[in-house]
Protein backbone atom coordinates (compact mmCIF):
# COMPACT_ATOMS: atom_id res chain seq x y z
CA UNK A 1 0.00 0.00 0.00
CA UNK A 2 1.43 3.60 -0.96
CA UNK A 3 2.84 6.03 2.07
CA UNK A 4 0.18 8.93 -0.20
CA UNK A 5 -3.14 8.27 0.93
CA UNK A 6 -3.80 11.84 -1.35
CA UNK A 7 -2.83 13.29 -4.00
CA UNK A 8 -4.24 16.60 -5.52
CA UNK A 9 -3.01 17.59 -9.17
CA UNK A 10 -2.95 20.43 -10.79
CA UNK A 11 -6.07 21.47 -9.34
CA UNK A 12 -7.89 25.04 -10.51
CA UNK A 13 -10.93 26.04 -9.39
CA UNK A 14 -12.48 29.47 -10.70
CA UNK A 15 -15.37 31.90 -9.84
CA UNK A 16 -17.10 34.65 -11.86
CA UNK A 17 -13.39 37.51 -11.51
CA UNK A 18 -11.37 35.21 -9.41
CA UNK A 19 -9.18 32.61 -9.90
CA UNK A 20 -9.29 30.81 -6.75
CA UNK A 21 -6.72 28.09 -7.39
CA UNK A 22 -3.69 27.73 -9.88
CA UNK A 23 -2.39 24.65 -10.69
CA UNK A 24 -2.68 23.53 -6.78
CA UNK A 25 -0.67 20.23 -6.08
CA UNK A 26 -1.52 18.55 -2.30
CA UNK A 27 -0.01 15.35 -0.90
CA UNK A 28 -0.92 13.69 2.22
CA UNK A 29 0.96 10.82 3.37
CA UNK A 30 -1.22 8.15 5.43
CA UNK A 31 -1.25 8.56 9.02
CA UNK A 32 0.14 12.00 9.51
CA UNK A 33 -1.74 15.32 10.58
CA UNK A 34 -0.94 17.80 7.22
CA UNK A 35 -1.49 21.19 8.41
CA UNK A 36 -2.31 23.40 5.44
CA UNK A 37 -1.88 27.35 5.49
CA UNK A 38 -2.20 30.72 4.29
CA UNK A 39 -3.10 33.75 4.17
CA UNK A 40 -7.37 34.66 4.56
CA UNK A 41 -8.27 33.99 0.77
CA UNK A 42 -5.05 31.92 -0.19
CA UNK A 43 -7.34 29.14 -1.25
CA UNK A 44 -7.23 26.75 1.61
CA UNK A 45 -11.10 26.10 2.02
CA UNK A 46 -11.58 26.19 -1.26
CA UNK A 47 -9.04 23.15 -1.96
CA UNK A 48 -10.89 20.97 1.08
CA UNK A 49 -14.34 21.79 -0.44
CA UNK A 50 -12.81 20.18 -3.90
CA UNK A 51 -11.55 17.44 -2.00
CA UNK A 52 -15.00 17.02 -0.03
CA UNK A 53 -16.92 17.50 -3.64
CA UNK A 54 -18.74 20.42 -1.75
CA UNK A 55 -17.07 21.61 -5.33
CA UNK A 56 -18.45 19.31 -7.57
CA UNK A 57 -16.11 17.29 -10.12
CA UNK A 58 -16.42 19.02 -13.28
CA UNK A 59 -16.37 22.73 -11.70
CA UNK A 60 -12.94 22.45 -11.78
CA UNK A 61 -9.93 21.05 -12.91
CA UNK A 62 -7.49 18.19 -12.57
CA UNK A 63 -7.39 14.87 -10.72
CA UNK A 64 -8.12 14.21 -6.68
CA UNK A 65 -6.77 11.08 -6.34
CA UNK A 66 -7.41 8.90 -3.02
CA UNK A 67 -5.94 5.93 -2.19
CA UNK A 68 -4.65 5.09 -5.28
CA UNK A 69 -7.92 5.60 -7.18
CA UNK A 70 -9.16 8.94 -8.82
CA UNK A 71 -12.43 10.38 -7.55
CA UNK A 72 -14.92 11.87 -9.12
CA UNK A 73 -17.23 13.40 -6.22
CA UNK A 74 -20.68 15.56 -6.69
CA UNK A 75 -21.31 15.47 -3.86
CA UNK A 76 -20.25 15.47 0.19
CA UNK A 77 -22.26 12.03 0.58
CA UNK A 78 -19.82 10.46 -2.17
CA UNK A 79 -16.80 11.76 -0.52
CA UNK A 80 -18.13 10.18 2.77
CA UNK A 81 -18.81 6.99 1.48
CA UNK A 82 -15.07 7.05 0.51
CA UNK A 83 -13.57 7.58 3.69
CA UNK A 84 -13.28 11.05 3.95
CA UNK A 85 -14.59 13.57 6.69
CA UNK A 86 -14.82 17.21 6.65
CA UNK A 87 -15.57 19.34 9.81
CA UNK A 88 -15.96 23.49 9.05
CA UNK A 89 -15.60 25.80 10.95
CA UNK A 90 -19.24 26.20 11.59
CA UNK A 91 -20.57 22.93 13.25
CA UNK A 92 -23.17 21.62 11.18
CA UNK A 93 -25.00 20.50 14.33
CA UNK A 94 -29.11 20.63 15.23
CA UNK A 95 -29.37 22.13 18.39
CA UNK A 96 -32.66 20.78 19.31
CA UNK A 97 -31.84 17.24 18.34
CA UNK A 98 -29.35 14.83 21.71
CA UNK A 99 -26.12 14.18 21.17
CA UNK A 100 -26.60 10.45 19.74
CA UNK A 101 -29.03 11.77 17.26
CA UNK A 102 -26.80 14.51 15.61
CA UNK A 103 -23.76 11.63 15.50
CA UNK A 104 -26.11 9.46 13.44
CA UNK A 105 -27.59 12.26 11.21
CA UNK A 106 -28.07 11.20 7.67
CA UNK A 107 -26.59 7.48 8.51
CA UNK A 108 -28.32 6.17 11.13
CA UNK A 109 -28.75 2.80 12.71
CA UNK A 110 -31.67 1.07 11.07
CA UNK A 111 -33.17 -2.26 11.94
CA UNK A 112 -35.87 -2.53 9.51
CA UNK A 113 -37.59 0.15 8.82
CA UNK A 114 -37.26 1.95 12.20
CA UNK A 115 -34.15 3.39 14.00
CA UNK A 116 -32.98 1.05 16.52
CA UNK A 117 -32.67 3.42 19.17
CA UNK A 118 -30.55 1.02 21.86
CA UNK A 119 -27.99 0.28 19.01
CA UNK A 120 -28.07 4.42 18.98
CA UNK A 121 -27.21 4.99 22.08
CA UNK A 122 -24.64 1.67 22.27
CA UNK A 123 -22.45 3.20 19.56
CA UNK A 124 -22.90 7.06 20.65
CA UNK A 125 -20.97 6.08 23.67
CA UNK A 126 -18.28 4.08 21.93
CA UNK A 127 -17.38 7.22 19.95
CA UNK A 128 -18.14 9.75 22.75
CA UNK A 129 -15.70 7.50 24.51
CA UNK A 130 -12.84 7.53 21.74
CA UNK A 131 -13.12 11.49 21.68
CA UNK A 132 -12.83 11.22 25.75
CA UNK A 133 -16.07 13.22 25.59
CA UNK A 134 -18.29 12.57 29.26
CA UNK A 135 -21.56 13.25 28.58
CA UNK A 136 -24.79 11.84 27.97
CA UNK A 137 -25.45 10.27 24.35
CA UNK A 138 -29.48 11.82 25.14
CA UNK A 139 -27.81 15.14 26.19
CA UNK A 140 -29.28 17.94 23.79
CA UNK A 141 -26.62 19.88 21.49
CA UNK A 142 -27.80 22.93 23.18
CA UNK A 143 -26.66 22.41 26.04
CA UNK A 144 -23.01 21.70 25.47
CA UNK A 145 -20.46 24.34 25.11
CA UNK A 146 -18.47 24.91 21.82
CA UNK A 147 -15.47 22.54 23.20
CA UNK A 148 -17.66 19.72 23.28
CA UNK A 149 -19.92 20.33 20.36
CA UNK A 150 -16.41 19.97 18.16
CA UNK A 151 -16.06 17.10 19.82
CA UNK A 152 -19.31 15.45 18.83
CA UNK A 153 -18.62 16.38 15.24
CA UNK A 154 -15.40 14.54 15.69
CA UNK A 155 -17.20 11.74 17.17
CA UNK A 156 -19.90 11.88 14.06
CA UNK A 157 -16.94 11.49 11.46
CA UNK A 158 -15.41 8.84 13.26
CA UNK A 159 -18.83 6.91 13.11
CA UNK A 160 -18.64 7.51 9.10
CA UNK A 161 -15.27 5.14 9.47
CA UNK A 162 -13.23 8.39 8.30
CA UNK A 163 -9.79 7.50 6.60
CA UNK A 164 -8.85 10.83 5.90
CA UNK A 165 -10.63 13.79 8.25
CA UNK A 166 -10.58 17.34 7.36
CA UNK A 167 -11.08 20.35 10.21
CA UNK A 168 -11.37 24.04 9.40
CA UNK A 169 -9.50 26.64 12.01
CA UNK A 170 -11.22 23.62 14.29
CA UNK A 171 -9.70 25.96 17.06
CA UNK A 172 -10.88 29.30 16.42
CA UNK A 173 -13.65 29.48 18.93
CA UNK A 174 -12.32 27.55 21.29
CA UNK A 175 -10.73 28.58 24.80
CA UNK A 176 -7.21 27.67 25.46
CA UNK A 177 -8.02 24.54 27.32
CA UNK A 178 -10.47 23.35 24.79
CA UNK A 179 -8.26 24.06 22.16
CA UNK A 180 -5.07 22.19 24.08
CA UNK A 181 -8.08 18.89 24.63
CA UNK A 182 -8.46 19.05 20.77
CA UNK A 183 -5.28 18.49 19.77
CA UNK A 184 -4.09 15.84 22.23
CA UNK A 185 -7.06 13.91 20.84
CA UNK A 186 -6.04 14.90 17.16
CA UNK A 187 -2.97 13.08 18.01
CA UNK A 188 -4.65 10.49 19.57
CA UNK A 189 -6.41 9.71 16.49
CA UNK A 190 -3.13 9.56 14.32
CA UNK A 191 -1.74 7.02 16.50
CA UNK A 192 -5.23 5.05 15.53
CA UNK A 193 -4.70 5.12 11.83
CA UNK A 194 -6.59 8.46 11.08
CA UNK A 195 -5.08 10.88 8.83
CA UNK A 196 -5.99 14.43 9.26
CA UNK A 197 -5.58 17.73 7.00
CA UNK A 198 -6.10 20.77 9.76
CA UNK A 199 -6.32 24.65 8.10
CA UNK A 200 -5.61 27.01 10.70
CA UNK A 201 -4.25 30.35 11.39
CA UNK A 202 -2.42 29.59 14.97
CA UNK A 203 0.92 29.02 13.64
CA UNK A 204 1.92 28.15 17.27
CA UNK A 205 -0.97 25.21 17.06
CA UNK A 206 0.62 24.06 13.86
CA UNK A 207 3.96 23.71 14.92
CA UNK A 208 3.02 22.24 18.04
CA UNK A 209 1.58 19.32 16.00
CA UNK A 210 2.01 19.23 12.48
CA UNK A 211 4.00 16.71 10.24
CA UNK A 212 3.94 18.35 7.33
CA UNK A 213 2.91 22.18 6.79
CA UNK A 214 1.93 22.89 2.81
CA UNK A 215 1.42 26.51 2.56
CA UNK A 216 -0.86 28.39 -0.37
CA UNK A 217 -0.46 31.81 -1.30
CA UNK A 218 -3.01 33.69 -3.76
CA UNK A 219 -4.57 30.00 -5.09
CA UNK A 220 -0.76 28.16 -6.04
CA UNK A 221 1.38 26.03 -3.74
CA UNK A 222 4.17 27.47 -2.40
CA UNK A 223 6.10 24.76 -0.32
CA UNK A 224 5.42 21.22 1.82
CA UNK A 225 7.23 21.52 4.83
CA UNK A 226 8.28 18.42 6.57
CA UNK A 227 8.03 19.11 10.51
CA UNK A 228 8.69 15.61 11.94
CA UNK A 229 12.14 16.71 13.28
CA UNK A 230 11.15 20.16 14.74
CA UNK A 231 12.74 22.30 11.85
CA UNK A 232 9.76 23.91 10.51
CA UNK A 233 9.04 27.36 12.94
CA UNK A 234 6.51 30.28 13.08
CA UNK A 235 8.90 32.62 11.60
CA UNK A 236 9.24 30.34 8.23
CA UNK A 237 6.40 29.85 7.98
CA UNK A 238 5.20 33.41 7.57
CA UNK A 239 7.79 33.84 5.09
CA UNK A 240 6.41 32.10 2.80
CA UNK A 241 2.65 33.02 3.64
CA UNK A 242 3.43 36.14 2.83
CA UNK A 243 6.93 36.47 0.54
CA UNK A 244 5.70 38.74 -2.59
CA UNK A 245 5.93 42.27 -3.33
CA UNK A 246 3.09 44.68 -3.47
CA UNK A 247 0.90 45.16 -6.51
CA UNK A 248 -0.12 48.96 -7.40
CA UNK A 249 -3.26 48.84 -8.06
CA UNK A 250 -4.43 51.72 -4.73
CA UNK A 251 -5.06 54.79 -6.03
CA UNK A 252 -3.20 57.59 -4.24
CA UNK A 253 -4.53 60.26 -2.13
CA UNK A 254 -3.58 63.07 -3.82
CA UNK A 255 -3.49 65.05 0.25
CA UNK A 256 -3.92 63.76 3.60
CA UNK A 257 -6.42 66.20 6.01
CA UNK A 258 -6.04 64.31 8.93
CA UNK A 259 -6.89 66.59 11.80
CA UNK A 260 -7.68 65.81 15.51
CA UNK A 261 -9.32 62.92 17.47
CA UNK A 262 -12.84 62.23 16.69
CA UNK A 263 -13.77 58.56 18.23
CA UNK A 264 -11.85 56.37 20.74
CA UNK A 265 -12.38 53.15 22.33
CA UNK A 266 -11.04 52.62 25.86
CA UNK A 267 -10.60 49.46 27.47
CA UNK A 268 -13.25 47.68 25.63
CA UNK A 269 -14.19 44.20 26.64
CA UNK A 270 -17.10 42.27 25.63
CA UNK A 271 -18.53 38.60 26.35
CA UNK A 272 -20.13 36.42 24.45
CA UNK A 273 -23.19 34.96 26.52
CA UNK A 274 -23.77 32.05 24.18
CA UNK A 275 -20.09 30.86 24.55
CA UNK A 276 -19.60 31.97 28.00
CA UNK A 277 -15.84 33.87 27.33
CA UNK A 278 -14.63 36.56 26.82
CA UNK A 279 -14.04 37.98 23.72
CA UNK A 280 -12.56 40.95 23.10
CA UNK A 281 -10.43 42.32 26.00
CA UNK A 282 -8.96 46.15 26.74
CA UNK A 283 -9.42 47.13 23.23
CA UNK A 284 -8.05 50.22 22.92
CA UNK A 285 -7.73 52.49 19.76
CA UNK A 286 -8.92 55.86 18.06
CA UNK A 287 -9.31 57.13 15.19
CA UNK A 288 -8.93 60.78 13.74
CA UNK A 289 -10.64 63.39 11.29
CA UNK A 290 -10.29 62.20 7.64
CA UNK A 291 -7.99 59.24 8.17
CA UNK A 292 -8.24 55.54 7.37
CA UNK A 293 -7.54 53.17 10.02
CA UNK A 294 -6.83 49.69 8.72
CA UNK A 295 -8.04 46.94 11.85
CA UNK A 296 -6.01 43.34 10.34
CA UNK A 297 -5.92 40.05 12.21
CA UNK A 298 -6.74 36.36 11.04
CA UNK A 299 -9.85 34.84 10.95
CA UNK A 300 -11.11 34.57 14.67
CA UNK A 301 -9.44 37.64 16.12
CA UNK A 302 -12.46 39.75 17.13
CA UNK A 303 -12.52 42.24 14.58
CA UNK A 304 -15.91 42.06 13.21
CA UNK A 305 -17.36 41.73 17.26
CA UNK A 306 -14.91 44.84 17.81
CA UNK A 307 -17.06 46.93 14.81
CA UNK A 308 -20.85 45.06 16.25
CA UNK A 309 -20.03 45.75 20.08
CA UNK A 310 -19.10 49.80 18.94
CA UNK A 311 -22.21 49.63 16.57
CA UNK A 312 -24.39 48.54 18.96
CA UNK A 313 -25.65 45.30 17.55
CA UNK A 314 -24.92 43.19 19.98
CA UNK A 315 -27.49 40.44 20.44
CA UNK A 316 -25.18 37.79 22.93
CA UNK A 317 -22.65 40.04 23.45
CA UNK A 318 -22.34 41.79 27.42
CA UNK A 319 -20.06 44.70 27.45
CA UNK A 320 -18.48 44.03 30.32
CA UNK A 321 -16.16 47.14 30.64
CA UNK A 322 -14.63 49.98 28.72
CA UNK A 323 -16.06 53.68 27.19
CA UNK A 324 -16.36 55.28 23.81
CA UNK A 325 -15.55 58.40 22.80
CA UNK A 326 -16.75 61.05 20.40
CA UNK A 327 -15.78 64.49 20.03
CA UNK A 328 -14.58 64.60 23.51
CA UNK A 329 -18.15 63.48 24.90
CA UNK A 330 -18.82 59.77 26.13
CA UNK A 331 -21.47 57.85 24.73
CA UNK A 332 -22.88 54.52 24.55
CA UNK A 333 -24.85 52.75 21.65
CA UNK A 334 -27.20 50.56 22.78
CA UNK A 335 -28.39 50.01 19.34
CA UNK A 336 -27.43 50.44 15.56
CA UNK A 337 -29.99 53.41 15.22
CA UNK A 338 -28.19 55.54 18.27
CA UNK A 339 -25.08 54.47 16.66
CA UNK A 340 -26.56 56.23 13.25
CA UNK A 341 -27.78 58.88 15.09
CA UNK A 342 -24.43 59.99 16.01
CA UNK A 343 -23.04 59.64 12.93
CA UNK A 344 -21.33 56.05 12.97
CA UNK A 345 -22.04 53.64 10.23
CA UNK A 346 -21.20 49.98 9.71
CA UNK A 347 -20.96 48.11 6.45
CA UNK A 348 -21.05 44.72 7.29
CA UNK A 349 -18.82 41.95 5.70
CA UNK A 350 -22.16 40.05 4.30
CA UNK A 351 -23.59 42.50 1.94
CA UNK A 352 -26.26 40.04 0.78
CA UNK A 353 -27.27 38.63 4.00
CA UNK A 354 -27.06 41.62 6.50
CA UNK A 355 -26.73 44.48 3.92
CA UNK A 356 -28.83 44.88 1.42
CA UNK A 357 -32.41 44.03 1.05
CA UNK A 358 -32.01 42.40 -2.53
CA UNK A 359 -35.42 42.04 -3.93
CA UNK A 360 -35.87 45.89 -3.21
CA UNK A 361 -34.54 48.40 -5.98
CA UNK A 362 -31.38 50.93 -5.64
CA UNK A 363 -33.78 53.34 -4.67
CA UNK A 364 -35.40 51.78 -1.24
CA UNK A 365 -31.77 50.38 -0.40
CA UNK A 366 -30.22 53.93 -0.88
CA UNK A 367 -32.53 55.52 1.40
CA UNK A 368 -34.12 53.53 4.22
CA UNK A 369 -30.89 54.25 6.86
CA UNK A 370 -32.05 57.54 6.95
CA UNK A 371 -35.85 57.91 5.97
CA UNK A 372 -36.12 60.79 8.41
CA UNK A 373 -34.20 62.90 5.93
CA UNK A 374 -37.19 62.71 2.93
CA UNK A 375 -40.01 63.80 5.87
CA UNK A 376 -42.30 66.27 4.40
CA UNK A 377 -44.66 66.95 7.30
CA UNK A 378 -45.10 62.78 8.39
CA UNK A 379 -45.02 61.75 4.79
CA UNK A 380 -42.01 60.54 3.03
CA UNK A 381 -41.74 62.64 0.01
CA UNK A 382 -40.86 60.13 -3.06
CA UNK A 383 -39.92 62.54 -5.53
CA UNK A 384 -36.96 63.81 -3.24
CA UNK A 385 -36.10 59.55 -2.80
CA UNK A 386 -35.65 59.66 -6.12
CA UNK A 387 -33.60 62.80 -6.55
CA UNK A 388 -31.51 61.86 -3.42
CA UNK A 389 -30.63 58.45 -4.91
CA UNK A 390 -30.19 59.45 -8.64
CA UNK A 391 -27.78 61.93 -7.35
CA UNK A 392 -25.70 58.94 -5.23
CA UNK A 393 -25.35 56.46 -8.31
CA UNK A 394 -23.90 59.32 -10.02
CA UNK A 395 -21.44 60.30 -7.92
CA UNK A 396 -20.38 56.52 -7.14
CA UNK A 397 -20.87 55.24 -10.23
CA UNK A 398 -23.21 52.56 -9.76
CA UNK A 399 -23.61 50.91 -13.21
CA UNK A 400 -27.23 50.33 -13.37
CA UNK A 401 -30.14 51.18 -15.65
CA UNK A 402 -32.12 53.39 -13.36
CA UNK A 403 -32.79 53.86 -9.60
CA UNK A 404 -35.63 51.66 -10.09
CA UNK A 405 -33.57 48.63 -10.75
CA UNK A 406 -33.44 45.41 -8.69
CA UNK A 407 -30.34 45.21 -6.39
CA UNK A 408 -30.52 41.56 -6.47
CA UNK A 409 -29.35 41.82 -10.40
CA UNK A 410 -26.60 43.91 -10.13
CA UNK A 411 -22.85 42.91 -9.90
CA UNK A 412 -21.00 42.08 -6.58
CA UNK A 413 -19.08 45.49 -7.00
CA UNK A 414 -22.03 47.55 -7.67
CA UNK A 415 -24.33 46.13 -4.80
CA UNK A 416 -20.94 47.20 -3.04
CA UNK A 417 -21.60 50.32 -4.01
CA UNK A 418 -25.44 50.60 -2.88
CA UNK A 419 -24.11 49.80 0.44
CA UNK A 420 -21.60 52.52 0.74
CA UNK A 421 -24.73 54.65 -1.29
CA UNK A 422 -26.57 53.65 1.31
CA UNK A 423 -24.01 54.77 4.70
CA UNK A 424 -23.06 58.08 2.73
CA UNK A 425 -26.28 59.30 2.50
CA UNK A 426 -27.09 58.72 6.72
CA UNK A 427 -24.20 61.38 6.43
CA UNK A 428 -22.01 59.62 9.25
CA UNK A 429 -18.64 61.19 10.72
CA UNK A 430 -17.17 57.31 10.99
CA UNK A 431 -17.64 54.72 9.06
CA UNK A 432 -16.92 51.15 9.64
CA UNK A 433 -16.18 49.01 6.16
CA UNK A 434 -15.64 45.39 7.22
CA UNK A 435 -14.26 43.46 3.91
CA UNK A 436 -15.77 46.11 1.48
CA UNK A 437 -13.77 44.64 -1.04
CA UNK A 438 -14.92 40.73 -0.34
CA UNK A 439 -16.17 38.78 -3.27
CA UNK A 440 -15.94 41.89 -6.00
CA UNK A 441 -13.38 42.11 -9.06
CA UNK A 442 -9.91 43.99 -9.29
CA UNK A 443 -11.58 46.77 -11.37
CA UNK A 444 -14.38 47.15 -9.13
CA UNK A 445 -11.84 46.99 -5.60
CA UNK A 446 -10.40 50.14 -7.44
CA UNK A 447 -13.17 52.46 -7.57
CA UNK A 448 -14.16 51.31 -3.76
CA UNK A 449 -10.53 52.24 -2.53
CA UNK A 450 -11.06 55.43 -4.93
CA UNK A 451 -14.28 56.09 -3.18
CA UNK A 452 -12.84 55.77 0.38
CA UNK A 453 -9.92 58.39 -0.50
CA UNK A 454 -12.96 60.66 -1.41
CA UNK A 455 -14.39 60.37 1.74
CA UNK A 456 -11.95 61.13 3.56
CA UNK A 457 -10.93 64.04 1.84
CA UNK A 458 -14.10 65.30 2.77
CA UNK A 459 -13.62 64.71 6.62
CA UNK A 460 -15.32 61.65 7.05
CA UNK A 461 -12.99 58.76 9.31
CA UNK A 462 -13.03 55.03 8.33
CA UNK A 463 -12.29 52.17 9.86
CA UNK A 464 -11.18 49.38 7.73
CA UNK A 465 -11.50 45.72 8.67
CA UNK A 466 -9.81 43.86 5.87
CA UNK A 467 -8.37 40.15 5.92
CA UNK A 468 -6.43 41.35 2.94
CA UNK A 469 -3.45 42.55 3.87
CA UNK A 470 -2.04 44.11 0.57
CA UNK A 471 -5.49 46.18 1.00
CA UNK A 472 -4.92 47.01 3.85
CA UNK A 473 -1.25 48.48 3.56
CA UNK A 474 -2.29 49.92 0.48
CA UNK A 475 -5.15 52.42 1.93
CA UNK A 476 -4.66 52.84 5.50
CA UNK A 477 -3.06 55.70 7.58
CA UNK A 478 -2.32 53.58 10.77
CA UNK A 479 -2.92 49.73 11.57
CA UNK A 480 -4.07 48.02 14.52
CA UNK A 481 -3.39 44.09 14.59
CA UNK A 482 -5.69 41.99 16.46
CA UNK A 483 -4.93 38.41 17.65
CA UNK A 484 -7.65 36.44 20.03
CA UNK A 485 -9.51 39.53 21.16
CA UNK A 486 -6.40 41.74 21.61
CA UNK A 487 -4.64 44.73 20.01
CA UNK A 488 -1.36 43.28 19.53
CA UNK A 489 0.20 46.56 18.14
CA UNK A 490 0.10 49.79 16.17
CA UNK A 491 1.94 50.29 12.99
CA UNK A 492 1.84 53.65 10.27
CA UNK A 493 0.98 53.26 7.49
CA UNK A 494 4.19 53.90 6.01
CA UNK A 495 6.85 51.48 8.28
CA UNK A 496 4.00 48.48 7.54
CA UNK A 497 4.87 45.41 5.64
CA UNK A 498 3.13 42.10 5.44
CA UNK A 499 6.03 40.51 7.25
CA UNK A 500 4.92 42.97 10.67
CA UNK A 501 1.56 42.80 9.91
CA UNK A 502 1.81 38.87 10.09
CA UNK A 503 3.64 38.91 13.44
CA UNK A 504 1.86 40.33 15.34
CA UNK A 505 -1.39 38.66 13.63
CA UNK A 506 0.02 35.79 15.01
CA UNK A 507 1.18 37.71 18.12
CA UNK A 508 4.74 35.50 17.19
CA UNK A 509 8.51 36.50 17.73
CA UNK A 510 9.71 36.14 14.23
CA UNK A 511 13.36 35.39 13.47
């Protein structure tokens, strides 16, 4: 039997602007934990959803071949069937359903025609057992904290008779402890035969367990790394995550207005009720008149609960201490429409989903943040709507046939564009873009940084959140890094490189 349980070949994988993978070649050898990284958008979960045939064969191309056999998967049931696993990093658990039921999901215990219930339970405890997992196989999802609900997920592959398992950042919301448990049992399971492809961003995690580290960068392989005899270290690793020079493709401000202080946050720290942790802790930063601040971090780091907790939408989030400041006065948002009131905007990172209300036109999505602003008496005048957001896809650009069309047909970087359409015309003092660039072409990323420079030239203050971190060199003043809730450091715009950026991302001495 080979030593390469896997081996990926030349695979591409493309979406409408983006070519997500180049020519990607992966090789797993049988019985070892392959820790694959990258940069956010590198190509990582993309790869694992080809491998899972979450990507279906056909959408892309080249060969996935396991165990010794090429695959053709359209589906994740046919992957399953094979042997392999995947686990993202959002449990696909049902809360209301025990603990026995959601291992057995989709493959459960039959004898006849009915579920055989004792049989159930029998083998829910074997596997809670082999993930060292105490609790009751009747036990509702619910009621288990995050810890132990990646556990059961581990404990539903295993029942699937995994070969090959796959976890996504299967630390990321997990405490230290939790995330210490995980591993020891990720090595457990090596020692039994499993083989296991982890993608995460805690480079100290991956060196602490990893025997081979493959790193992507912008959809192409880079290196395989072989870490069985401790070589392989944070500081190389980042090298080659992020070893390439800088593209020019952010406009330039043509002059920088930055004045004085306009918003701070002191010695912010928030909980999340629903995990029971902390999340952010002693955030402090601030922000000036007519300047960009870039917020970077990896996935997990608290940057988009940073920009919610400030907003006010915070639905399972306790503030637990800390102030904001603006203009010199203290205030407190206790919801998104105080926070609007004010003169702070958010954009979130899911246009579609938290956005944009896509079966409405331009118009209505233009327009609704700030309705009072088109009161005639108590009746929303409608020919000043559609003066107000004629003159807004002007200015912006927004390719569209009229006012009237649908948002849901227009192009990623012109719903973009609604959005921002949409914040400009609340007239806010700070705005908050979190990935305002996410899922939209090169051309269109242009006029959005080109929009932002305008801005700002006007006086408004942004706060970027951007996993990008070309972007975010490229258009901000100063930098804060965040890493696991904290604000691991400060850098100009200027003295920041990808190599800095990286470290303290990772919060890592590099060498």
């Amino acid at each position: 039997m080979s030593d390469i349980i896997l081996e990926m070949r030349n695979i591409s994988k493309s979406f409408p602007g983006v070519k997500a993978l180049d020519n990607v070649n992966f090789n797993v050898k049988r019985g070892e934990i392959h820790c694959l990284v990258g940069e956010n958008g590198a190509g990582k979960s993309t790869l694992m959803k080809v491998l899972s045939g979450i990507h279906r064969y056909g959408s892309y191309q080249g060969d996935v071949v396991f165990n010794g056999e090429v695959m053709r998967f359209h589906s994740i049931r046919e992957s399953e069937n094979a042997g392999i696993s995947i686990i993202n990093q959002e449990l696909a658990l049902v809360p209301e359903l025990s603990v026995a039921e959601n291992i057995f999901f989709g493959h459960e215990i039959m004898k006849g025609r009915l579920i055989d219930w004792n049989e159930t339970m029998v083998q829910a405890e074997k596997y809670l057992k082999q993930v060292r997992l105490n609790v009751s196989p009747s036990t509702p999802i619910r009621e288990l904290r995050v810890g132990s609900q990646q556990l059961v997920e581990i404990a539903k592959s295993l029942s699937k008779h995994a070969k090959l398992m796959i976890l996504d950042e299967p630390t990321s919301s997990l405490n230290e402890e939790d995330s210490a448990n995980l591993l020891n049992l990720l090595r457990e399971l090596k020692q039994q035969g499993v083989t296991i492809i982890m993608i995460s961003h805690r480079l100290k995690e991956v060196v602490q367990i990893a025997d081979t580290v493959t790193v992507l960068r912008d959809g192409s392989t880079i290196c395989s790394l072989d870490a069985t005899e401790g070589g392989v270290t944070e500081g190389q690793i980042i090298r080659y995550m992020v070893g390439r020079d800088m593209a020019k493709i952010y406009p330039e401000r043509k002059e920088k207005n930055i004045g004085d202080v306009i918003f701070s946050v002191k010695n912010w720290s928030v909980q999340d009720q629903k995990l029971n942790r902390e999340i952010l802790h002693n955030v402090n930063l601030e922000v000036r008149r007519g300047e960009i601040v870039g917020l970077a971090g990896l996935m997990g780091a608290g940057r988009t609960e940073l920009a919610l907790s400030i907003f006010g939408n915070t639905p399972g989030y306790r503030i637990t201490s800390g102030e904001l400041v603006m203009d010199g006065e203290r205030v407190r948002f206790d919801s998104p429409r105080q926070a609007i009131k004010h003169g702070v905007a958010y954009a979130t990172e899911d246009r579609k989903k938290n956005g944009l209300i896509l079966i409405q036109n331009i118009k209505f999505n233009t327009t609704f943040a700030n309705l009072e602003a088109l009161l005639r008496g108590r009746v929303i005048s409608e020919n000043e709507e559609v003066v107000q957001a004629n003159k807004l896809k002007d200015s912006i650009d927004i390719k569209a046939t009229s006012v009237q069309q649908t948002v849901l047909n227009l192009s990623g970087g012109n719903q973009q564009k609604v959005v921002l359409a949409k914040w400009i015309f609340a007239h806010p003092r700070l705005m908050i873009l979190d990935e305002p660039t996410r899922g939209i072409d090169v051309g269109a990323k242009y006029e959005i940084y080109s929009l932002m420079n305008e801005m700002v030239s006007q006086g408004m203050s942004i706060i970027m959140i951007s996993s990008e971190l070309l972007e975010v060199i490229g258009m901000s003043d100063r930098i804060y890094v965040m890493c696991e809730g904290r604000i691991t450091g400060e850098v100009s715009g200027a003295d920041a490189t990808e190599h800095n950026i990286m470290q303290l991302a990772t919060d890592t001495e590099v060498v």
